[in-house]
Protein backbone atom coordinates (compact mmCIF):
# COMPACT_ATOMS: atom_id res chain seq x y z
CA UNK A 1 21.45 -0.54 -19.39
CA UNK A 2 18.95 0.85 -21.80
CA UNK A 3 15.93 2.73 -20.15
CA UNK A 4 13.33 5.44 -21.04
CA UNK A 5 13.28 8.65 -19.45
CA UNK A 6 9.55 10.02 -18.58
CA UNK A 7 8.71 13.52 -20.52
CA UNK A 8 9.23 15.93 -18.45
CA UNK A 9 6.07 17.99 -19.03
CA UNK A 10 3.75 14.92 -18.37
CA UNK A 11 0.31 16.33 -16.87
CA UNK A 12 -0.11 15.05 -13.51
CA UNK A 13 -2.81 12.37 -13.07
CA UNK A 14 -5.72 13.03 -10.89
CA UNK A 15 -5.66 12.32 -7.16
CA UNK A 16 -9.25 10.74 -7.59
CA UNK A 17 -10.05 7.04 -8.16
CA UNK A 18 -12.26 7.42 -11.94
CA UNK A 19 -13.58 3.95 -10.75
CA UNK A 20 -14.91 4.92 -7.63
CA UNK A 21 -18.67 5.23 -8.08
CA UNK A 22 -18.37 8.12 -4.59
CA UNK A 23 -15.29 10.31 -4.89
CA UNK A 24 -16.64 11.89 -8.90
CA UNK A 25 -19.46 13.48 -7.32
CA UNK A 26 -16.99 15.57 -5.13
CA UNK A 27 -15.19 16.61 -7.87
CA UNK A 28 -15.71 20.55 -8.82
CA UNK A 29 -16.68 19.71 -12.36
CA UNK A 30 -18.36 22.85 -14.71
CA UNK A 31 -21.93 21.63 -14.45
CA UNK A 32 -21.67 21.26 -10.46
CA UNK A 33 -20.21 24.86 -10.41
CA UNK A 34 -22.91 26.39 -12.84
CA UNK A 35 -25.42 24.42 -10.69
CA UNK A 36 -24.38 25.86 -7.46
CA UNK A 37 -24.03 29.20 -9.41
CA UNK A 38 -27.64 29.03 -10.74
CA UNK A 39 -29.07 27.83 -7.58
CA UNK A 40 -27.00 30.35 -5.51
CA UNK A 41 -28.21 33.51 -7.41
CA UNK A 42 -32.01 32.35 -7.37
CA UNK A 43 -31.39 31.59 -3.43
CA UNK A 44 -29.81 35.23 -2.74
CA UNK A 45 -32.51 37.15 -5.34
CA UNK A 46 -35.05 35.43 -2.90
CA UNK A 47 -33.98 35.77 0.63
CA UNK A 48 -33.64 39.30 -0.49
CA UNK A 49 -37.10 39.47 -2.44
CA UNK A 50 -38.05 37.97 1.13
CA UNK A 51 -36.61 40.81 3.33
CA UNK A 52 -37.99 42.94 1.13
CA UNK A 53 -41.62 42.16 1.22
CA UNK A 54 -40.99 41.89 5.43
CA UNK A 55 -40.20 45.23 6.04
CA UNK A 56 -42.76 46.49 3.54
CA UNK A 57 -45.28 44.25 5.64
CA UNK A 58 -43.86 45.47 9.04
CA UNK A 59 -43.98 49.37 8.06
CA UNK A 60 -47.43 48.80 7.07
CA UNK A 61 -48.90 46.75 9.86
CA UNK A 62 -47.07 49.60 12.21
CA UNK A 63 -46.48 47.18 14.50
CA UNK A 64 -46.15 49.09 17.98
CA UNK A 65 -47.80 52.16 17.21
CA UNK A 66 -50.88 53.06 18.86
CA UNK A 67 -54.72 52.33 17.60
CA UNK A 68 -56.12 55.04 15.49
CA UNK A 69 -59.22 54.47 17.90
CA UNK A 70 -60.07 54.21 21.65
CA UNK A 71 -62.56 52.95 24.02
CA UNK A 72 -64.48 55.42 25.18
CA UNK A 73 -67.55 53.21 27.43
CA UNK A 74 -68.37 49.75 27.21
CA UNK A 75 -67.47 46.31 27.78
CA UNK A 76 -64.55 44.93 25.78
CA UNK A 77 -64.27 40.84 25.54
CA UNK A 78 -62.39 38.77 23.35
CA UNK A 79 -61.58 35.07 22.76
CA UNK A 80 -58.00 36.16 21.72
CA UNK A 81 -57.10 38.59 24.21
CA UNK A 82 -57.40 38.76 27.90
CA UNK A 83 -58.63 42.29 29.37
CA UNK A 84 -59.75 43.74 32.05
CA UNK A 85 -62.56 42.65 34.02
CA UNK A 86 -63.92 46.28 34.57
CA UNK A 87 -62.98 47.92 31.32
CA UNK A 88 -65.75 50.16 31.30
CA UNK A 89 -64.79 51.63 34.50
CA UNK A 90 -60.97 51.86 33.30
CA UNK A 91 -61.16 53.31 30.04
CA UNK A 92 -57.05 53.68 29.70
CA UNK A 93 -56.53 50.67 31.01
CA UNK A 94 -59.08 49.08 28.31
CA UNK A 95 -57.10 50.65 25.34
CA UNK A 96 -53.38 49.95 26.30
CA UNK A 97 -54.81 46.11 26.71
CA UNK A 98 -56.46 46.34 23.54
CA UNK A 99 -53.31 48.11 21.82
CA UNK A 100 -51.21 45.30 23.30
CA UNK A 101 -53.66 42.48 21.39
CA UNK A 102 -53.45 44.29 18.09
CA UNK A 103 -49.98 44.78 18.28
CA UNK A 104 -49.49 41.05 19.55
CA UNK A 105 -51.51 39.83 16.19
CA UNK A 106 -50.01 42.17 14.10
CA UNK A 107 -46.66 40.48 15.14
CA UNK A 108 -48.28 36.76 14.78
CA UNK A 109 -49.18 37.76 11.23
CA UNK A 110 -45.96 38.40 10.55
CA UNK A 111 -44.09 35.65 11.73
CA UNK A 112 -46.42 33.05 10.43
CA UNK A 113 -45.75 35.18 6.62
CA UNK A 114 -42.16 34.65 7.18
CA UNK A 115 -42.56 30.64 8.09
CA UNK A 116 -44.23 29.79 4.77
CA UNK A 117 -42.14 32.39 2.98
CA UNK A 118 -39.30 30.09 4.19
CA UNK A 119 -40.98 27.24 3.38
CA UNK A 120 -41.92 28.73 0.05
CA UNK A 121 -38.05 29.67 -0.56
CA UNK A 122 -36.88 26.08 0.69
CA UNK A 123 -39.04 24.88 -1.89
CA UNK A 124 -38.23 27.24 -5.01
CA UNK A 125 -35.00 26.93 -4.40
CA UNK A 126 -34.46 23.03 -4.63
CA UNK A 127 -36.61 23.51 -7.95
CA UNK A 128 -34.10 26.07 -8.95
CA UNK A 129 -30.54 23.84 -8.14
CA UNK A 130 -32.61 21.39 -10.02
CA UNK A 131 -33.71 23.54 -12.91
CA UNK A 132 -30.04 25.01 -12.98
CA UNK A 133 -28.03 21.20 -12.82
CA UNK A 134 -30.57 20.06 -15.84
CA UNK A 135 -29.82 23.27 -17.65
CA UNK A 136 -26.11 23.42 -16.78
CA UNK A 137 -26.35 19.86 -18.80
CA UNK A 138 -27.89 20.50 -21.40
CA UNK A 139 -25.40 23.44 -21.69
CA UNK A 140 -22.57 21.33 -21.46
CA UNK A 141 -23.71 18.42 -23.52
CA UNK A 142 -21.42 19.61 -26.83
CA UNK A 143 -18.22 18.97 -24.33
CA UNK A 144 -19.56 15.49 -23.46
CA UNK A 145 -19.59 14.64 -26.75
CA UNK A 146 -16.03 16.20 -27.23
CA UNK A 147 -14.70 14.57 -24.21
CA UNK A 148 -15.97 11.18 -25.28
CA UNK A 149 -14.48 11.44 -28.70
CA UNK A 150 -11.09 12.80 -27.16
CA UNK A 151 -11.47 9.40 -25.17
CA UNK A 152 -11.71 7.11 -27.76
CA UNK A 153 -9.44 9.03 -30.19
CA UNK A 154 -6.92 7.90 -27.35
CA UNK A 155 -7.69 4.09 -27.92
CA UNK A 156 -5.99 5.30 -31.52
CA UNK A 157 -9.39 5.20 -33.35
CA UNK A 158 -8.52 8.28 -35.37
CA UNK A 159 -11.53 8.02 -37.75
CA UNK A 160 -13.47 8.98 -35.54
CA UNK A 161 -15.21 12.92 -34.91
CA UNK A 162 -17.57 15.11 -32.97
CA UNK A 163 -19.17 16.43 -36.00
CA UNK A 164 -21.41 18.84 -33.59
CA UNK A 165 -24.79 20.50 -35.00
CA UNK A 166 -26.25 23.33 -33.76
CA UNK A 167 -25.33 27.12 -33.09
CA UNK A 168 -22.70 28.75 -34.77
CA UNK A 169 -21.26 29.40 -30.87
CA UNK A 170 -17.65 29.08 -28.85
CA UNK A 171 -18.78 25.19 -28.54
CA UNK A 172 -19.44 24.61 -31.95
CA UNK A 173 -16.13 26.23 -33.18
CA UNK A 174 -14.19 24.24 -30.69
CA UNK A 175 -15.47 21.18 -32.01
CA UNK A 176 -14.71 22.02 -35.28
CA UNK A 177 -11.12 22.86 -34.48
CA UNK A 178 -10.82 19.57 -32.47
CA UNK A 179 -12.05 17.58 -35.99
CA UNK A 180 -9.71 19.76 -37.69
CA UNK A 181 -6.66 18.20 -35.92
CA UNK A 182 -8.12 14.97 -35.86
CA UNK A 183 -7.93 15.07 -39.58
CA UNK A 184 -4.33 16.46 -39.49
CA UNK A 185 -2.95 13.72 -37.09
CA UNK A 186 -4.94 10.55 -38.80
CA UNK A 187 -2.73 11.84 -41.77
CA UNK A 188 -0.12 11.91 -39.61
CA UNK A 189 -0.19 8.73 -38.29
CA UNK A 190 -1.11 7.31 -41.78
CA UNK A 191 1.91 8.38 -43.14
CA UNK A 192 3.90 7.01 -40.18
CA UNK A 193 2.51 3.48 -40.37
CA UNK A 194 3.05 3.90 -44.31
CA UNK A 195 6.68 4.80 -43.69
CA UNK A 196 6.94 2.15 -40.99
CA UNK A 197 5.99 -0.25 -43.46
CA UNK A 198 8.27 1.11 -46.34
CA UNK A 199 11.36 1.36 -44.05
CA UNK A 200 10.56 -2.25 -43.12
CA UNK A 201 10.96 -4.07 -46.37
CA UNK A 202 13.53 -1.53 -47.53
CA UNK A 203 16.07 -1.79 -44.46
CA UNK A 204 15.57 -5.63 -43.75
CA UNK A 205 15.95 -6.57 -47.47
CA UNK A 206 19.60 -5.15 -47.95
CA UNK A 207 20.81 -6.63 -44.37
CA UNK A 208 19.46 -9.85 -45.09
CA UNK A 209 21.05 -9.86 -48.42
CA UNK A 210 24.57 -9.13 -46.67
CA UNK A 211 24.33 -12.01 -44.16
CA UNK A 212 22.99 -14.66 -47.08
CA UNK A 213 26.35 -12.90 -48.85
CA UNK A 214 29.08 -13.43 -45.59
CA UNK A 215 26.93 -16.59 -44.74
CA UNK A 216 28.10 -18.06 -47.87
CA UNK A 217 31.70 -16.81 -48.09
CA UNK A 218 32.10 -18.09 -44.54
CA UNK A 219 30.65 -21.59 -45.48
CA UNK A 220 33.94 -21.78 -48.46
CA UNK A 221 36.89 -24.13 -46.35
CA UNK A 222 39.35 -22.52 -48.32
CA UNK A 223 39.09 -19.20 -47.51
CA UNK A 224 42.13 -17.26 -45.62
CA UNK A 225 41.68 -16.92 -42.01
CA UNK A 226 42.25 -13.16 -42.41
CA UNK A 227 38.63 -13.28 -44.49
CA UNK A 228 37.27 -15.78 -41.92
CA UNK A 229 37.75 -13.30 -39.35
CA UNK A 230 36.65 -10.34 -41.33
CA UNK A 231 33.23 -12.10 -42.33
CA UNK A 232 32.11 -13.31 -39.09
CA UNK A 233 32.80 -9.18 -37.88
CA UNK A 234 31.13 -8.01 -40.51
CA UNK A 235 28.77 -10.77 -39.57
CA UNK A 236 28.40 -9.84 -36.19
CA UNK A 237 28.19 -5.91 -37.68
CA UNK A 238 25.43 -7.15 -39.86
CA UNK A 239 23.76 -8.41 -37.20
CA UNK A 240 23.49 -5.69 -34.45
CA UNK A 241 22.23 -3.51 -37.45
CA UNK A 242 19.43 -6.41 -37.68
CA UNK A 243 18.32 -6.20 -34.18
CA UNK A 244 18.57 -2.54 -34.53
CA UNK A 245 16.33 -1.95 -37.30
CA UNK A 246 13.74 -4.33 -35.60
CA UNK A 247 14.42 -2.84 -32.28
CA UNK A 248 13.05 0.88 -33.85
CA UNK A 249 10.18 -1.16 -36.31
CA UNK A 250 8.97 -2.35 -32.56
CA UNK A 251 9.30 0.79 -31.13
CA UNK A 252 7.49 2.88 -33.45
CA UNK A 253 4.53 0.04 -33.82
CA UNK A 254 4.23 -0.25 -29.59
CA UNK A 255 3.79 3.64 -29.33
CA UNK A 256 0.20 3.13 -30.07
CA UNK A 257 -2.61 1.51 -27.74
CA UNK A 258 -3.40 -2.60 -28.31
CA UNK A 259 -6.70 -2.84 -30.02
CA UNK A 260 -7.45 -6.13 -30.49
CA UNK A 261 -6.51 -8.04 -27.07
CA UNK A 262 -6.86 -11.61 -25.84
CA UNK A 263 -6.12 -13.59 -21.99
CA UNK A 264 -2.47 -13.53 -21.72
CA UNK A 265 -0.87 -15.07 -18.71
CA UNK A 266 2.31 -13.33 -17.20
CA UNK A 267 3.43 -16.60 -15.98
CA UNK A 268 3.62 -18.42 -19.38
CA UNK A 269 5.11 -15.32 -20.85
CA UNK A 270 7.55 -14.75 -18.74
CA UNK A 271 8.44 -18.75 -18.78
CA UNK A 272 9.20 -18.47 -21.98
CA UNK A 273 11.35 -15.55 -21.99
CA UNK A 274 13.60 -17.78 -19.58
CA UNK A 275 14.05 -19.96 -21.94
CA UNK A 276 14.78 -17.96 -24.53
CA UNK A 277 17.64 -16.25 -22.07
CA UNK A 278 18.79 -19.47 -20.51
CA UNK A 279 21.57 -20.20 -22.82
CA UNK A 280 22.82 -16.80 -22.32
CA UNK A 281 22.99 -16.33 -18.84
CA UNK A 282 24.52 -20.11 -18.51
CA UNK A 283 27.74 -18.86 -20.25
CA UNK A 284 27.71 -15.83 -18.02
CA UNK A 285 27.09 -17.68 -14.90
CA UNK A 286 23.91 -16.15 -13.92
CA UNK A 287 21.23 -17.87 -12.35
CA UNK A 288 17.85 -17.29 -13.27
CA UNK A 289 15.49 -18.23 -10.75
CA UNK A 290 11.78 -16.92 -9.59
CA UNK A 291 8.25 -18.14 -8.79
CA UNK A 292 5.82 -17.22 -11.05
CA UNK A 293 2.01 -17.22 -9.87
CA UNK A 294 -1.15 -17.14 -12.53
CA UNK A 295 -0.97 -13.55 -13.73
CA UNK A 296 -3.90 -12.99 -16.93
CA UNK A 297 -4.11 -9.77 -17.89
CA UNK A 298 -6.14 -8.44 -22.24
CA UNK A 299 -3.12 -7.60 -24.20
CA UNK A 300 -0.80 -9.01 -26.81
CA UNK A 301 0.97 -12.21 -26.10
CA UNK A 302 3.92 -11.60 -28.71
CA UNK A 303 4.45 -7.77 -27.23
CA UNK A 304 4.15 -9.08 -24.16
CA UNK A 305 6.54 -11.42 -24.24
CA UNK A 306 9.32 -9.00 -25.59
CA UNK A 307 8.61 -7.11 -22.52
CA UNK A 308 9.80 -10.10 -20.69
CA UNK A 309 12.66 -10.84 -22.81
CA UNK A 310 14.33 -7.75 -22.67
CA UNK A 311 14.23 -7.14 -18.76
CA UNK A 312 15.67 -10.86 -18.88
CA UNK A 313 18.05 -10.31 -20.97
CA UNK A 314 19.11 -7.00 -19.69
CA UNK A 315 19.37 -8.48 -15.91
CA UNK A 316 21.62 -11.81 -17.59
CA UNK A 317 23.92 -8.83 -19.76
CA UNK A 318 24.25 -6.33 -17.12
CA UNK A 319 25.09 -8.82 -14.18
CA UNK A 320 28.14 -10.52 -13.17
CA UNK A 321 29.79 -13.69 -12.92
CA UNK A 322 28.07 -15.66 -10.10
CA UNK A 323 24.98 -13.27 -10.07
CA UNK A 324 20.99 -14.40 -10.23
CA UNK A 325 18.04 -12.28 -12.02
CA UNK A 326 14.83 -13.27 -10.33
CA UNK A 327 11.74 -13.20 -12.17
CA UNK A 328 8.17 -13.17 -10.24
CA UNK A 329 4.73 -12.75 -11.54
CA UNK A 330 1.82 -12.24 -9.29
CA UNK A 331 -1.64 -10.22 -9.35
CA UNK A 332 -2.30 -7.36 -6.75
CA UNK A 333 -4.32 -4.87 -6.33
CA UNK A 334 -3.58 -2.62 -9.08
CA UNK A 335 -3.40 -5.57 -11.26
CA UNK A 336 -0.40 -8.58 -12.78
CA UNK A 337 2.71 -7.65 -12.00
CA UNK A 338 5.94 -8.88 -13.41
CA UNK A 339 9.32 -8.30 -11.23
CA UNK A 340 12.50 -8.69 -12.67
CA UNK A 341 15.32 -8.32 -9.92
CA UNK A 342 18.84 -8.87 -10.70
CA UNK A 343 22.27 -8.14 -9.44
CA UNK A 344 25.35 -6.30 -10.95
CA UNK A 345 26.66 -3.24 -10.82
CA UNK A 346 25.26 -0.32 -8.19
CA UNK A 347 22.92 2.26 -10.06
CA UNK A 348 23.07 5.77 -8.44
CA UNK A 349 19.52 6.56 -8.20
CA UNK A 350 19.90 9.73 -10.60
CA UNK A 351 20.67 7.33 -13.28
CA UNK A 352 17.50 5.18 -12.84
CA UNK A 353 15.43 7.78 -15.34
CA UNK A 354 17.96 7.99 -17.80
CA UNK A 355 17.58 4.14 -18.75
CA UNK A 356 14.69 4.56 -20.21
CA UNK A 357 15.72 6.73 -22.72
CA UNK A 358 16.96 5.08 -26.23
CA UNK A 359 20.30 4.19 -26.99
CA UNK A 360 21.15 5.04 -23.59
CA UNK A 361 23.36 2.85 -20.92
CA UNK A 362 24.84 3.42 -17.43
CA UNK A 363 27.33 5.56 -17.53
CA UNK A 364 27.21 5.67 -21.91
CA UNK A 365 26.22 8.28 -23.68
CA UNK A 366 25.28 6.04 -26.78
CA UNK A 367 25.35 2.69 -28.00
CA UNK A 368 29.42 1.31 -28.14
CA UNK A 369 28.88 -1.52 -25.98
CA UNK A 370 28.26 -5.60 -27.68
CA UNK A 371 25.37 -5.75 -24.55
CA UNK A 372 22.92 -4.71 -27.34
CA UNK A 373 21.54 -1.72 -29.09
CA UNK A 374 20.28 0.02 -26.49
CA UNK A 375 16.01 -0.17 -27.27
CA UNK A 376 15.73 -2.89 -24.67
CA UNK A 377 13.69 -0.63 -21.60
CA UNK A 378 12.70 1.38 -23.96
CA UNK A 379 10.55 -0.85 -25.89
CA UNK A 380 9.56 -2.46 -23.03
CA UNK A 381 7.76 0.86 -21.73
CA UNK A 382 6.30 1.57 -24.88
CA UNK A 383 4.81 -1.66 -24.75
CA UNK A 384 3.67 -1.29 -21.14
CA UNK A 385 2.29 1.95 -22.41
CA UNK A 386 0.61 0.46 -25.11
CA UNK A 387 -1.36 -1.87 -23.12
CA UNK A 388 -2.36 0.65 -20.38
CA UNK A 389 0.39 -0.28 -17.81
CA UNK A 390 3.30 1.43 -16.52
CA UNK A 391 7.20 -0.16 -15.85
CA UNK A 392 9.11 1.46 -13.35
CA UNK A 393 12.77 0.85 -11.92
CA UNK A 394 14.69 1.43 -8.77
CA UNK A 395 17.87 0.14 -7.74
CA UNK A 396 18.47 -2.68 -5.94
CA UNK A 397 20.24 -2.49 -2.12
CA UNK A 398 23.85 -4.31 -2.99
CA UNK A 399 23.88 -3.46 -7.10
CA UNK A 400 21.63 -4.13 -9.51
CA UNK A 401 17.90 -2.91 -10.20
CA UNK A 402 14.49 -4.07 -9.61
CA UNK A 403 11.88 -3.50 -12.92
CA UNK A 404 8.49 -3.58 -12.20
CA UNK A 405 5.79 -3.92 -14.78
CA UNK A 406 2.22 -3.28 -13.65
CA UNK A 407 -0.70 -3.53 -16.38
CA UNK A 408 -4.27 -4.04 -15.43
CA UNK A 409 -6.00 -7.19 -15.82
């Protein structure tokens, strides 16, 4: 069964949802860390700036010392302070009262600086977290720009670059490396699509040359058997190395995102993929049966369809005699999904990843087998790749497997 095997160095995807407007804030991005960095060091300079000018106030109020003056006769009242009623006659009593009032106001003084210092550092510092998150942005605006081009590069538009002004600093030069490679691979892939092109009219031009050739010596009545048989082998030979060549043209044209996209539903696609496999799996004796539901999703129709076609067709080849391949299309909540469940042979688990890979079948090394030329799964997960989707396999309680395609609608 041909399959494609995941890299095994693929970076792991984030555990966040991107499209949930909540869980991003949470995230312990650069500018939320130079923010709380900014903020933080302008909170701890000032609760310390704060202590500070507390204990300076405290030693020089010399709160609980005594008065540097005393009653000596007289009548002492206050609106403040309660004293005695006969201070005059208690001189000592007088002073300790009136050393308890200062010392009493001394203390009010203080507390009331240390409210609106509070207040005052409550204050300044929300100024400061805000200060710090707009200057942490404006910071980090050269890496917005980077990440944004990195994004759309991804959609394949390789003309585009940063092309950042400014200082000659660490940003600047990293931008200039990124445009640097983004130079390198639109070359690259220039010269791929040029080759893909070349290798296109140059390998389907000789094969279709050999099969107008056998066609015709088949087509002469009064040719010897032996040659009969020879020409529809080398017929057959011809062939394979058709589907072959087209197989690796598809699979070097689906590596790359779908630009331009239109409404494609699963359901039609998938119909006619059925069709196209009927006549097969009717001389194998496989029924192919399946509800399909109303499925749109913005890709390709014709790449689309070939994704359908070849789990069909590998479900009707790797199957036996009396077996069904079930084909369902539905929309959930990560989007359409097309499920192609057939029966056959039992596929050890360990073997699932391996399926993936080109030119690779259950237990086969490499192609050897008339089933096909082993591209099927994994053109279909370039495809799926291609359009933002993901295929995935697992094998199926009594033989067989059950593919799953998933691509967002």
């Amino acid at each position: 069964m041909p399959a494609l095997h995941a890299p095994p160095h693929t970076p792991p995807k984030p555990t966040w949802d991107p499209l949930d407007p909540v869980r991003p804030w949470l995230r312990p991005t650069i500018r939320i860390r130079l923010t709380l960095l900014y903020g933080g060091m302008f909170l701890i300079a000032g609760v310390l700036l704060l202590s500070i000018i507390y204990l300076l106030a405290a030693q020089a109020l010399h709160i609980g010392s005594e008065l540097p003056f005393k009653i000596v006769e007289g009548k002492i009242t206050s609106s403040v302070c309660s004293f005695p009623a006969q201070a005059a006659v208690n001189v000592d009593v007088a002073n300790q009262a009136m050393n308890a009032c200062v010392n009493q106001q001394r203390q009010h003084a203080l507390d009331d600086l240390l409210r609106r210092s509070l207040f005052a550092l409550l204050g300044l510092s929300l100024i400061a977290f805000a200060f710090g998150y707009a200057m942490a942005g404006r910071v980090l605006s050269p890496l917005g720009r980077i990440t944004r081009t990195a994004r759309n590069v991804a959609g394949t538009d390789l003309s585009r670059r940063i092309e950042l002004d400014g200082p000659d600093d660490e940003l600047k030069e990293l931008a200039d490396t990124f445009d640097d490679m983004l130079d390198r691979l639109e070359r690259a892939f220039t010269a791929q699509q040029r080759f893909v092109g070349n290798a296109s009219h140059e390998l389907r031009t000789p094969l279709a040359i050999n099969r107008t050739l056998l066609e015709v010596h088949l087509s002469d009545p009064g040719a010897p058997v032996e040659l009969q048989q020879l020409g529809k082998t080398l017929l057959a030979t011809n062939e394979r190395s058709e589907q072959l060549v087209e197989g690796l043209l598809l699979l070097a044209r689906s590596d790359n995102e779908i630009i331009e996209r239109k409404p494609v539903d699963l359901a039609e696609v998938a119909s006619r993929a059925i069709e196209q496999a009927r006549g097969e799996a009717e001389g194998k004796g496989v029924e192919i049966r399946g509800e399909r539901a109303p499925a749109v999703v913005q890709g390709n129709g014709v790449l689309l369809e070939r994704i359908a076609l070849n789990l069909v067709q590998n479900g009707v080849r790797y199957n036996s005699a009396g077996g069904w391949v079930e084909v369902r299309t539905e929309t959930g909540p990560q989007g359409a999904v097309l499920v192609v469940t057939n029966t056959g042979p039992v596929v050890p688990a360990y073997e699932v990843d391996n399926l993936f890979e080109p030119f690779r079948r259950l237990r086969q090394e490499r192609t050897g087998s008339d089933k096909g030329v082993g591209l099927g799964l994994s053109i279909a997960r370039s495809v799926a790749r291609a359009h933002g989707g993901r295929i995935t396999a697992e094998p199926r309680e009594g033989g067989g497997l059950v593919m799953r395609v998933v691509l967002p609608t």
